[in-house]
Protein backbone atom coordinates (compact mmCIF):
# COMPACT_ATOMS: atom_id res chain seq x y z
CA UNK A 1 41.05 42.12 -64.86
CA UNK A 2 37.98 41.51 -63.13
CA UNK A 3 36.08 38.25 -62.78
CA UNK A 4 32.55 38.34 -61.57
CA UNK A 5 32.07 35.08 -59.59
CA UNK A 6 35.72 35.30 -57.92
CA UNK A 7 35.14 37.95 -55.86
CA UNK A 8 33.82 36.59 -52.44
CA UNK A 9 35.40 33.01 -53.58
CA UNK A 10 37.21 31.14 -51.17
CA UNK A 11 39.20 29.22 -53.89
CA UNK A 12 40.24 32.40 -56.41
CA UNK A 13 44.06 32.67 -55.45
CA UNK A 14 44.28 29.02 -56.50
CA UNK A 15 41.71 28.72 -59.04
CA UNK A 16 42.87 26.52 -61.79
CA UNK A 17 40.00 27.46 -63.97
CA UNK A 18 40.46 31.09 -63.05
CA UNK A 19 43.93 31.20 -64.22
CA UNK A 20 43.03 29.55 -67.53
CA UNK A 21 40.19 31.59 -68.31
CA UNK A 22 42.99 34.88 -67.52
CA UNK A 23 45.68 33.34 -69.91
CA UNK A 24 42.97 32.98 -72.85
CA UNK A 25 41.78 36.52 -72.49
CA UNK A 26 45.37 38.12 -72.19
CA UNK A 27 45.57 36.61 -75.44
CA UNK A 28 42.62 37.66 -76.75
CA UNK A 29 43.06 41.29 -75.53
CA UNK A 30 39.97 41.37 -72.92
CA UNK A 31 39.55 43.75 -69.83
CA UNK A 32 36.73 42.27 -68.71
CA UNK A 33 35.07 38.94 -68.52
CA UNK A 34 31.73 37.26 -67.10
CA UNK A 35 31.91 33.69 -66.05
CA UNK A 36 28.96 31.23 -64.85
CA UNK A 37 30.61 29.26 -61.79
CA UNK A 38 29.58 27.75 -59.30
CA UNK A 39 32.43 27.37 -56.97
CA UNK A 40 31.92 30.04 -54.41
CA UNK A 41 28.38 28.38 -53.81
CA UNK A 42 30.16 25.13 -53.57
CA UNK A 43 30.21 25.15 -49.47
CA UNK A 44 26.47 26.32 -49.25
CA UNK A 45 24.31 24.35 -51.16
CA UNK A 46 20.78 24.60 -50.28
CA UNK A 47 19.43 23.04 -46.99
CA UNK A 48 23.06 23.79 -45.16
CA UNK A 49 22.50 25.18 -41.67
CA UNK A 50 24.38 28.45 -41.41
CA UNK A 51 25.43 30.81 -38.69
CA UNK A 52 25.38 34.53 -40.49
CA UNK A 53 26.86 37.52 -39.82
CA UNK A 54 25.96 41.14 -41.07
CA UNK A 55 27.39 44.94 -40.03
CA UNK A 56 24.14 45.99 -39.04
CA UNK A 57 22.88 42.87 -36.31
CA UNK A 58 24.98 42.68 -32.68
CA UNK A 59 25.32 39.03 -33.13
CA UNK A 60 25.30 36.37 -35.79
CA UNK A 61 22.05 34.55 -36.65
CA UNK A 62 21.51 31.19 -37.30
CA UNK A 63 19.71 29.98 -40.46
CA UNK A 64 19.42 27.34 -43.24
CA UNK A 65 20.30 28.83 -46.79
CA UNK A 66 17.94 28.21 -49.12
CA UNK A 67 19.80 29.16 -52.43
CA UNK A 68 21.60 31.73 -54.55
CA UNK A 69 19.81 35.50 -54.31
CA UNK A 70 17.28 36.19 -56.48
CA UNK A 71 18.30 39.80 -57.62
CA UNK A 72 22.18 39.52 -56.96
CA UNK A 73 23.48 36.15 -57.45
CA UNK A 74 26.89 36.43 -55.89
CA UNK A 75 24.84 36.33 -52.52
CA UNK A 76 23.38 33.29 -51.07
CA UNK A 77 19.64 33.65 -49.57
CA UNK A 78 19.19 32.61 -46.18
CA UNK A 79 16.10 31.94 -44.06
CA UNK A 80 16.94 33.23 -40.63
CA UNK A 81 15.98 31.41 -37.29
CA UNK A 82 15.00 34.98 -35.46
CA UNK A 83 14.35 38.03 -36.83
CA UNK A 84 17.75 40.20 -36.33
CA UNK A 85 16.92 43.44 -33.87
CA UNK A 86 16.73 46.03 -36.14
CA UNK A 87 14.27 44.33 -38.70
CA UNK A 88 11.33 42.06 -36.94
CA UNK A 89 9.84 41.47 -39.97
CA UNK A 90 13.01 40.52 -42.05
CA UNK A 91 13.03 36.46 -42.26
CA UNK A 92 15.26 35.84 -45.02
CA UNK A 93 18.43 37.65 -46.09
CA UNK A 94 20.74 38.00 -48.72
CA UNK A 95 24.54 37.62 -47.77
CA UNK A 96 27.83 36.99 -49.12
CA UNK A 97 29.03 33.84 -48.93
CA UNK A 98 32.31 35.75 -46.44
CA UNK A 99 29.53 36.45 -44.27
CA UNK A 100 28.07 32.52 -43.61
CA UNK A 101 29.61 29.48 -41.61
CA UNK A 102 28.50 26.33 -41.90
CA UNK A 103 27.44 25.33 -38.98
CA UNK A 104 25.84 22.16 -39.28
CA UNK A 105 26.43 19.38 -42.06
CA UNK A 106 23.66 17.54 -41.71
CA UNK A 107 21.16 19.11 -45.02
CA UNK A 108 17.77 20.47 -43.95
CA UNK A 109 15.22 19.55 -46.68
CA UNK A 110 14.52 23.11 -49.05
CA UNK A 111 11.30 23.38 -50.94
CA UNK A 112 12.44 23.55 -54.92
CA UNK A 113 9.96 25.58 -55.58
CA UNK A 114 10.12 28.32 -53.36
CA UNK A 115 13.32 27.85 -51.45
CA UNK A 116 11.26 27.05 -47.93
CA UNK A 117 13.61 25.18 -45.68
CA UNK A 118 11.34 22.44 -43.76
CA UNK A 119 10.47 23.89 -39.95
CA UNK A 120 10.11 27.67 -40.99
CA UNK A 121 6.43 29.08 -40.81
CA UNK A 122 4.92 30.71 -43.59
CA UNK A 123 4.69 35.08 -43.60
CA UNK A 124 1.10 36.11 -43.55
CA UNK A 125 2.78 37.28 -47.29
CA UNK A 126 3.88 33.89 -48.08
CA UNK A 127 1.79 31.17 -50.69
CA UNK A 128 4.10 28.43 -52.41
CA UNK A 129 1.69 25.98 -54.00
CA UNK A 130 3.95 23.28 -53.53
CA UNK A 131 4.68 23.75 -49.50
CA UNK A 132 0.92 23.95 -49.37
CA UNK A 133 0.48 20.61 -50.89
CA UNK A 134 3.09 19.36 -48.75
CA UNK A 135 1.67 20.54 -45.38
CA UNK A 136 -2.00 19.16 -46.70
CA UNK A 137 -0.27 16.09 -46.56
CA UNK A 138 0.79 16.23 -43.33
């Protein structure tokens, strides 16, 4: 059986919920189930300062995660402090929560509407009416 949100979890061998959720569909007969949970997030919650790693950079890059991915949301986006070498344009990425340590635990503030982490400079492809307001303010 296959559980959507348990598969980069750090808690899914002893998942209490997770083992509930597999007795009631043994019973029921099901293969295959989708479950909203928020656990595997549970160590990155927006603002956390992150070091992250990826295959395809040398090293791993710090950054501040800004919330869950917009297209896939088992992955955690994550504003990057320097481009990695074989993307200079690529700011944020979309990782795995295997691929993140915290690093910090001291919470950066993250704009809610955008995702912005305060310190990060906007991309010449980048309007968020809200950080706008903010840095009017300023």
């Amino acid at each position: 059986m296959y559980y959507r949100p348990c598969g980069h979890c750090h808690y899914k061998l002893t998942c209490e919920r997770k083992k509930s959720i597999s007795l009631a569909a043994k019973e029921l007969g099901l293969t295959s189930v989708r479950v909203k949970c928020n656990e595997p997030y549970a160590p990155f919650p927006p603002g956390t300062v992150v070091e992250a790693f990826s295959p395809w950079w040398r090293d791993g890059i710090t950054g501040t995660v800004s919330g869950r991915g917009r297209t896939r949301h088992d992955k955690i986006a994550v504003w990057l402090d320097e481009s990695p070498e074989d993307s200079p344009e690529q700011r944020i990425a979309c990782l795995y929560p295997d691929a993140l340590r915290v690093k910090d635990s001291q919470l950066v503030r993250v704009c809610t509407e955008c995702g912005k982490p305060d310190g990060y400079k906007n991309r010449h492809d980048w309007y968020c009416e809200t950080c706008a307001q903010v840095s009017d303010a300023r």
